[in-house]
Protein backbone atom coordinates (compact mmCIF):
# COMPACT_ATOMS: atom_id res chain seq x y z
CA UNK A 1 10.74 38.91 -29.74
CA UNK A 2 11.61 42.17 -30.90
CA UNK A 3 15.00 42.96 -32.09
CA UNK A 4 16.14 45.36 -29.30
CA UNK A 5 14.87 42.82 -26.70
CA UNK A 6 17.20 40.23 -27.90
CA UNK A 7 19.94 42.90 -28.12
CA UNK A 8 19.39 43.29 -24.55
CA UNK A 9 19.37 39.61 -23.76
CA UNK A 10 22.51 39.77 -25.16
CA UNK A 11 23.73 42.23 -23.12
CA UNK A 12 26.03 40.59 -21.87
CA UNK A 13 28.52 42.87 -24.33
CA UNK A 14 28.32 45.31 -21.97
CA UNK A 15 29.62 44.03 -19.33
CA UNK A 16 33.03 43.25 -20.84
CA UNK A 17 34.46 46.83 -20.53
CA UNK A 18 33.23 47.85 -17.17
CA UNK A 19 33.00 45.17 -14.33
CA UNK A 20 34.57 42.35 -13.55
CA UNK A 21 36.44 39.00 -14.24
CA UNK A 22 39.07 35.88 -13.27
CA UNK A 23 39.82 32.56 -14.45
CA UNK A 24 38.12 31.72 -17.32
CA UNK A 25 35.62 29.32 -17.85
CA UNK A 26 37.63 26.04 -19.89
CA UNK A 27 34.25 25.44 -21.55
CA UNK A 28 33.57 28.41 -22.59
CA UNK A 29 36.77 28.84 -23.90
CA UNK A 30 36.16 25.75 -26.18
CA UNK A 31 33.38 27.46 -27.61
CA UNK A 32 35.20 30.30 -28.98
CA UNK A 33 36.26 30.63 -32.65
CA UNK A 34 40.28 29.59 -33.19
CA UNK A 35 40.65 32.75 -35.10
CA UNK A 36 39.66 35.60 -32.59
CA UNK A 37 40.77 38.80 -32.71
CA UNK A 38 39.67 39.71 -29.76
CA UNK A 39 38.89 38.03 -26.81
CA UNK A 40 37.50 39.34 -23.58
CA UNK A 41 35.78 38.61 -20.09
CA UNK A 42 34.05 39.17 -16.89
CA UNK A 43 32.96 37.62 -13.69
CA UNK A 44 29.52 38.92 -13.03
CA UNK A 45 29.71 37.55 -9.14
CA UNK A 46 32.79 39.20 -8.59
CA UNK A 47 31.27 42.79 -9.63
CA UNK A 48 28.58 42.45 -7.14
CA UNK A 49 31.28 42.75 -4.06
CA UNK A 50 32.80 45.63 -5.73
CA UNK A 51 30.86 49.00 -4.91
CA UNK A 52 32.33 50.43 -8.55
CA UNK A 53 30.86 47.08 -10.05
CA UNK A 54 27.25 47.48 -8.02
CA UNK A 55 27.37 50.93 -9.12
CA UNK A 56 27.57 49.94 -12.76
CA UNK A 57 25.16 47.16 -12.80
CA UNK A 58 22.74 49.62 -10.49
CA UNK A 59 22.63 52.04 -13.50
CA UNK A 60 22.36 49.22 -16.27
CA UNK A 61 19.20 47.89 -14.53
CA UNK A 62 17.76 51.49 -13.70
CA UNK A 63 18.56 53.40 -17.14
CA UNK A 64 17.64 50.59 -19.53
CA UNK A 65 13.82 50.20 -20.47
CA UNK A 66 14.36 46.69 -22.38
CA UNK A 67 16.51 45.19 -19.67
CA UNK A 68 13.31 46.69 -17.66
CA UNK A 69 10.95 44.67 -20.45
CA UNK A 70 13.08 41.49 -20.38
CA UNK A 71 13.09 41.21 -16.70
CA UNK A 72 9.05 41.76 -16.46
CA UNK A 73 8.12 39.24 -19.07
CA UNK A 74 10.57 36.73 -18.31
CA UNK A 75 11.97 36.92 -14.69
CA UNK A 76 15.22 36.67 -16.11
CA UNK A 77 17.56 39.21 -14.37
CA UNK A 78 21.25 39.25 -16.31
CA UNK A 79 22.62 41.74 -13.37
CA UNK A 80 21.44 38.69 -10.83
CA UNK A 81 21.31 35.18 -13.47
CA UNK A 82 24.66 35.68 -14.72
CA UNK A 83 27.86 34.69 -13.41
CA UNK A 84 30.48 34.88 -15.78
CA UNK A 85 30.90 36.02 -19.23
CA UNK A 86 33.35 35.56 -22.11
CA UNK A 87 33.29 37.73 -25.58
CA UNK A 88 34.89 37.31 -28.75
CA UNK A 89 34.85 38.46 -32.43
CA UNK A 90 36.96 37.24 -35.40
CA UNK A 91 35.45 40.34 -37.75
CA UNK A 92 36.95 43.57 -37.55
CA UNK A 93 34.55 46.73 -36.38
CA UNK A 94 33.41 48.56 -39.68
CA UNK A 95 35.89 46.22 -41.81
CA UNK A 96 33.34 43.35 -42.48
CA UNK A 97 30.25 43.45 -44.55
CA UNK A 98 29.15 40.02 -42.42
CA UNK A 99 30.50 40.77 -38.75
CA UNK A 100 30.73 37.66 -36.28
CA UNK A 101 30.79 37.69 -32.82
CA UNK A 102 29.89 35.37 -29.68
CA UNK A 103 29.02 36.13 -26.45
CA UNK A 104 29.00 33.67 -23.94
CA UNK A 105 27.62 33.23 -20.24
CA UNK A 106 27.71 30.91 -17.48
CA UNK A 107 24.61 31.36 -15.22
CA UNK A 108 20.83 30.54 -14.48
CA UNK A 109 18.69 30.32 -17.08
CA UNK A 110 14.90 29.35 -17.36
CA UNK A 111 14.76 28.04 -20.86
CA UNK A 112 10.75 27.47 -21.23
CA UNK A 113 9.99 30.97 -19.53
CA UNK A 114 12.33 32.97 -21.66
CA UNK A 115 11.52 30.87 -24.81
CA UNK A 116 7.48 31.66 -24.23
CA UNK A 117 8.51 35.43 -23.71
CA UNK A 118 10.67 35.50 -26.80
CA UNK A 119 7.77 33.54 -29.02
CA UNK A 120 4.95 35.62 -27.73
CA UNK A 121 7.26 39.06 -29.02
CA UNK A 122 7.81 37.39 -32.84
CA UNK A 123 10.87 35.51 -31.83
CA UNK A 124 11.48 31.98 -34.07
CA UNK A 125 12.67 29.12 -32.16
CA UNK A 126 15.11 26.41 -33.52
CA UNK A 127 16.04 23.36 -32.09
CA UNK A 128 19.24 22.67 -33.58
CA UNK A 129 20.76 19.40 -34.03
CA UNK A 130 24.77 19.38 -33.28
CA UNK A 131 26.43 16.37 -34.93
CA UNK A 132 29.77 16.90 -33.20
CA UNK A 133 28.24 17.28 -29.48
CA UNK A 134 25.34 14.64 -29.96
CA UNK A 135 23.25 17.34 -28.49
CA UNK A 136 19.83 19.11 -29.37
CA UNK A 137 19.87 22.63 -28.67
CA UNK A 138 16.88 25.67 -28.49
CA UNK A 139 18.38 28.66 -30.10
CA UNK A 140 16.19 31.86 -29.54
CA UNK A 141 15.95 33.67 -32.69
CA UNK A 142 15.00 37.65 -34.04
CA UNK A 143 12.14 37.51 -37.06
CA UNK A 144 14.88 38.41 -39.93
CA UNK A 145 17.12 35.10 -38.25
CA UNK A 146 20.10 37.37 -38.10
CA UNK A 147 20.70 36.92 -34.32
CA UNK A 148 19.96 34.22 -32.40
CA UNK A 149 20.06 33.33 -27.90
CA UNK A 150 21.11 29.25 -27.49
CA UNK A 151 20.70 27.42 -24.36
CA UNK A 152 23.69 24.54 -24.77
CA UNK A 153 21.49 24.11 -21.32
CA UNK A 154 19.95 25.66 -18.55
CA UNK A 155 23.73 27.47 -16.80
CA UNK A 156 25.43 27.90 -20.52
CA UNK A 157 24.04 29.92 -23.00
CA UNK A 158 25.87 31.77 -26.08
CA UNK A 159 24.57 34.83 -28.22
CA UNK A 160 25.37 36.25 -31.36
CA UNK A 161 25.00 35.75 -35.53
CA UNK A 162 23.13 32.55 -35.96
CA UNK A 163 25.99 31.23 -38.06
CA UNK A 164 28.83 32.03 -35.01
CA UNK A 165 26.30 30.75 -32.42
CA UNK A 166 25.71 27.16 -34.31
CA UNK A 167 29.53 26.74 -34.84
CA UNK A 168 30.27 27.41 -31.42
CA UNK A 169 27.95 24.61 -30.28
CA UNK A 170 29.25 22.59 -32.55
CA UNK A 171 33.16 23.30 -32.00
CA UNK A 172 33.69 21.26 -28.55
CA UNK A 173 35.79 18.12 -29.17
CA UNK A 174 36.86 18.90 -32.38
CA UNK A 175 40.28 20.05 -31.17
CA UNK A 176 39.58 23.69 -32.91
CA UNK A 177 40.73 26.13 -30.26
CA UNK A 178 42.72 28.99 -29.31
CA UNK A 179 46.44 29.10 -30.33
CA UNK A 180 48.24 28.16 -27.21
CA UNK A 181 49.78 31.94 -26.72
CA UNK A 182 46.35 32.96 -26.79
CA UNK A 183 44.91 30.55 -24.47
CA UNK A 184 48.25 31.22 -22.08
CA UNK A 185 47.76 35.20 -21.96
CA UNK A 186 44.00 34.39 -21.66
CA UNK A 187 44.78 32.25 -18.16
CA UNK A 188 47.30 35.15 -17.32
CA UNK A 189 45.07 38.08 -17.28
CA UNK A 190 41.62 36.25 -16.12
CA UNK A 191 43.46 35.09 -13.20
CA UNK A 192 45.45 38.14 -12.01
CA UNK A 193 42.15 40.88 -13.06
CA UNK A 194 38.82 41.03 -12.51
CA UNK A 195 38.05 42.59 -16.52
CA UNK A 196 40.48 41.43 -19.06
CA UNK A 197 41.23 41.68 -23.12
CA UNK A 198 43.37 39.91 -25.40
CA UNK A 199 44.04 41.02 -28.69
CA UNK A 200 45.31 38.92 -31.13
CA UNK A 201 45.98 41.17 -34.05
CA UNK A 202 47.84 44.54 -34.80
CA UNK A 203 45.26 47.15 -33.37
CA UNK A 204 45.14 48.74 -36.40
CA UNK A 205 43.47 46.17 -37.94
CA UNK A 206 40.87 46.17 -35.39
CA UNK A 207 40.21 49.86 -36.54
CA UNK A 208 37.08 50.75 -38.71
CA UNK A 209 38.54 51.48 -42.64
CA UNK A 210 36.73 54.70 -42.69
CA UNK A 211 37.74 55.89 -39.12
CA UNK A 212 41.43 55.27 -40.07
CA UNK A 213 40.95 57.18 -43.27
CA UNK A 214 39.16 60.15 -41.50
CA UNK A 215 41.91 60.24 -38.65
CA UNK A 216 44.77 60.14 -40.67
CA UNK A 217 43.35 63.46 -42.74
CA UNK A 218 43.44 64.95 -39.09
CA UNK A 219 46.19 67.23 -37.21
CA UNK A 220 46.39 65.13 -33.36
CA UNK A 221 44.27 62.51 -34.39
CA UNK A 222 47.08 61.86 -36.30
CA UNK A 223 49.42 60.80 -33.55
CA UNK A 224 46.85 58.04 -32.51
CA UNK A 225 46.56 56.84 -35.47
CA UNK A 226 50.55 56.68 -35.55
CA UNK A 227 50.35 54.49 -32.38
CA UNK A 228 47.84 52.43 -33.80
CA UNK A 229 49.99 51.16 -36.48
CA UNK A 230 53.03 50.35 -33.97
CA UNK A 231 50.82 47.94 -32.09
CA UNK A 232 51.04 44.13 -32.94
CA UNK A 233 49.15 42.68 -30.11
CA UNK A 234 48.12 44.37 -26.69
CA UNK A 235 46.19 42.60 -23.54
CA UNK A 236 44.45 44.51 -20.70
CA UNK A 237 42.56 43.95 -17.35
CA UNK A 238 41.40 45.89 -14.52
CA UNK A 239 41.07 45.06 -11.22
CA UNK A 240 38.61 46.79 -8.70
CA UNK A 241 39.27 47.67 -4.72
CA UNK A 242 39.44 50.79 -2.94
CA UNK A 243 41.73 51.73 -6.19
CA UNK A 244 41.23 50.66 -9.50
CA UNK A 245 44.24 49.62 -11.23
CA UNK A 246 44.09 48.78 -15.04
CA UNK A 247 47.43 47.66 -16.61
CA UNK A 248 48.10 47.11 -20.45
CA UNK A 249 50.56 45.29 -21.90
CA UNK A 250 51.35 46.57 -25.70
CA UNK A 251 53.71 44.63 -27.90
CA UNK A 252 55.69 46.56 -30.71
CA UNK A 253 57.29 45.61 -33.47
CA UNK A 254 60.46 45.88 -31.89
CA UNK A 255 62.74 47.53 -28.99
CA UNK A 256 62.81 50.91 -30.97
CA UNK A 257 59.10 51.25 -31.77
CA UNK A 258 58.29 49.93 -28.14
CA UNK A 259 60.31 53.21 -26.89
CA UNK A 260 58.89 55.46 -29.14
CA UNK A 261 55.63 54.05 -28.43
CA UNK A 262 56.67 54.85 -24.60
CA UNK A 263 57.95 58.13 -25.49
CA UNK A 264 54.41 58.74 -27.25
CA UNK A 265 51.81 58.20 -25.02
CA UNK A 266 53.98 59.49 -22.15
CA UNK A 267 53.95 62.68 -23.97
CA UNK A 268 49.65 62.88 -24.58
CA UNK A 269 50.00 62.59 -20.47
CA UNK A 270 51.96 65.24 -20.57
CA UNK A 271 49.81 67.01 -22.06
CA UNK A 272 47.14 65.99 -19.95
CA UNK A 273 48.71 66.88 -16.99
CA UNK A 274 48.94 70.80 -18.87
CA UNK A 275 45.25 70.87 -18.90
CA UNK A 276 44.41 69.66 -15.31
CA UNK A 277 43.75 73.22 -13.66
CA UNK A 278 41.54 73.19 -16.01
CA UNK A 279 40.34 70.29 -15.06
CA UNK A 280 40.99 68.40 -11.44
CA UNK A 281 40.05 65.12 -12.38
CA UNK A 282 42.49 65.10 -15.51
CA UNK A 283 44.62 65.58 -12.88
CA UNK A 284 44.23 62.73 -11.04
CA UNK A 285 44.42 60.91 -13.99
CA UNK A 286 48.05 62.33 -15.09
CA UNK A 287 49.22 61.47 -11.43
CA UNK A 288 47.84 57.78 -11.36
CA UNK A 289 49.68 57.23 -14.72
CA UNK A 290 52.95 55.32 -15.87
CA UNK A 291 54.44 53.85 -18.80
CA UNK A 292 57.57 52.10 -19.64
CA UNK A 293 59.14 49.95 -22.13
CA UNK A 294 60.83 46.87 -21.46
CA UNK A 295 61.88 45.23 -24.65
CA UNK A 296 59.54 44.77 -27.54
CA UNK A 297 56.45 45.47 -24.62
CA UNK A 298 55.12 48.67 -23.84
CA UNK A 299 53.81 48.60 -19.88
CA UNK A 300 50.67 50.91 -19.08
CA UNK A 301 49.24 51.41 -15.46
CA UNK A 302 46.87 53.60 -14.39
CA UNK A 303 45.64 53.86 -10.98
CA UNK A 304 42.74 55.68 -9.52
CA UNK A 305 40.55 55.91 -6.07
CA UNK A 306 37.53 54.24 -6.65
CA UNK A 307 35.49 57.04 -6.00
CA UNK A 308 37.50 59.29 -8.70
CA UNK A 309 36.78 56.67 -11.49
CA UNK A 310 33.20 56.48 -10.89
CA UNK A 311 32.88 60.20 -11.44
CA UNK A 312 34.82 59.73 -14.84
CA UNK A 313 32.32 57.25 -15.96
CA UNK A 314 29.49 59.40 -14.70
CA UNK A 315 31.43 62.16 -17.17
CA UNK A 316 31.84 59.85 -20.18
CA UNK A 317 28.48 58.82 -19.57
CA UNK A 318 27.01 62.06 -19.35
CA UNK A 319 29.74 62.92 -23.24
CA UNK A 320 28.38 60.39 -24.48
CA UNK A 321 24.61 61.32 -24.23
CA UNK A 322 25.24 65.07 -25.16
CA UNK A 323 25.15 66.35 -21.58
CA UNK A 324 27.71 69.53 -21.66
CA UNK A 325 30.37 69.38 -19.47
CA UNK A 326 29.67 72.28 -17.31
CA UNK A 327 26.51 71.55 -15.72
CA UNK A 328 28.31 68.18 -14.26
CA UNK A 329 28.32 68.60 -10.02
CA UNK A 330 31.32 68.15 -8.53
């Protein structure tokens, strides 16, 4: 199986920051690494009756040639097979010569169809013996045996490093979980949002060393990078409807830096809201917004129409791929 094939079988990345999630899976959760830094997740099913959600998984299927590939030779359809999805990493982005990650999903799988597909593109398979679970399990795995796909069995099935993906099979029952602040803030946001992210760390050790270094040599880069460093822990989630509301909740140090955190990033939408005539939908954006701080916690909300985010995604989409600006319709 070729390498960007698996990376699309493992897809299931994507969906964390765009579609949707609620209570999470206790069995998944067991499989996640104690020592996350982050941990985040989705409810696949629960996109599918959101028209923002459709709209996302619409352009994943249509603008992705080896989701395209993966579907034809296997049948396997992640936008239709999956139902839930919980991510995690205990490496930092850009910080860690070895990165580890997991990505776990809850859904249909046909293990002998996608294992013939994988085998007949150079994929290795491994049937891996867990001492701790008493179980035998196929993990799917890229020529260089970097990344590996394993089926715990045919509606479970976790992605990643081969080393991450092994432990996590191995890790139920062994009483190595999620501190129990984690695993509480975890219950709180899957169950009130439909896309949710806990962060166990400061954020700024989340940040790339060489981004950090390049922002802080930087005029308003600066200021983020200032923000950055005030931020112990933060969680997230957003939940879809006619208006999408994502809330954040940022902890600070203490009462002081949680105000001038406040004071902060109620000043960039300030400065937003100076460059909306320029710009309508920055606008809307500036209007939908509100912070406070209550305590040590900094409280973000941001609420849009529906229709009004899916044009800013269709913008950041269009950024991202070098499309200028001004030829976007209206």
């Amino acid at each position: 199986m070729n390498a960007r094939i698996l990376t699309t079988a493992t897809l299931l990345t994507a969906f964390t920051g765009v579609i949707t999630a609620k209570a999470a899976d206790s069995q998944l959760l067991s499989m996640v690494m104690p020592d996350a830094k982050v941990v985040a997740g989705v409810n696949v099913d629960s996109a599918k009756a959101s028209p923002f959600g459709l709209y996302v998984l619409t352009q994943m299927q249509s603008n992705d040639s080896d989701l395209k590939q993966l579907i034809a030779l296997t049948g396997f359809d992640p936008t239709r097979d999956v139902h839930e999805v919980l991510a995690a990493t205990a490496s930092s982005p850009g910080n860690s010569k070895t990165p580890s990650g997991l990505v776990l999903a809850r859904g249909n799988f046909d293990i002998d169809t996608i294992s013939s597909a994988a085998t007949a593109k150079g994929a290795t398979i491994e049937n891996y013996n867990s001492v701790t679970t008493n179980t035998t399990v196929t993990i799917i795995e890229d020529p260089k045996q970097q990344v590996g796909i394993a089926f715990v069995n045919s509606t479970l099935v976790a992605a990643g490093d081969i080393a991450s993906v092994k432990a996590a099979i191995d890790r139920p029952g062994t009483g190595q979980t999620l501190p129990s602040n984690v695993l509480n803030q975890v219950g709180q946001w899957s169950g009130n949002d439909d896309a949710w992210m806990v962060t166990t760390v400061p954020l700024s050790a989340l940040a790339p060393q060489q981004a950090a270094t390049a922002t802080a040599a930087t005029g308003a880069p600066q200021m983020m990078a200032g923000l950055a460093q005030q931020v112990q822990q933060m969680a997230g989630g957003v939940k879809f409807g006619n208006n999408v509301v994502a809330t954040a909740a940022i902890q600070a140090d203490n009462a002081a830096d949680a105000t001038q955190l406040a004071n902060t990033v109620q000043f960039l939408v300030n400065l937003i809201q100076m460059q909306s005539q320029k710009d309508p939908q920055l606008a809307n954006v500036a209007q939908g917004f509100s912070v406070n701080a209550q305590g040590t916690t900094v409280n973000v909300k941001v609420t849009l129409p529906e229709a009004q985010f899916q044009q800013l995604f269709q913008m950041e989409k269009k950024a991202a791929a070098g499309t200028p600006q001004n030829v976007i319709k209206k």
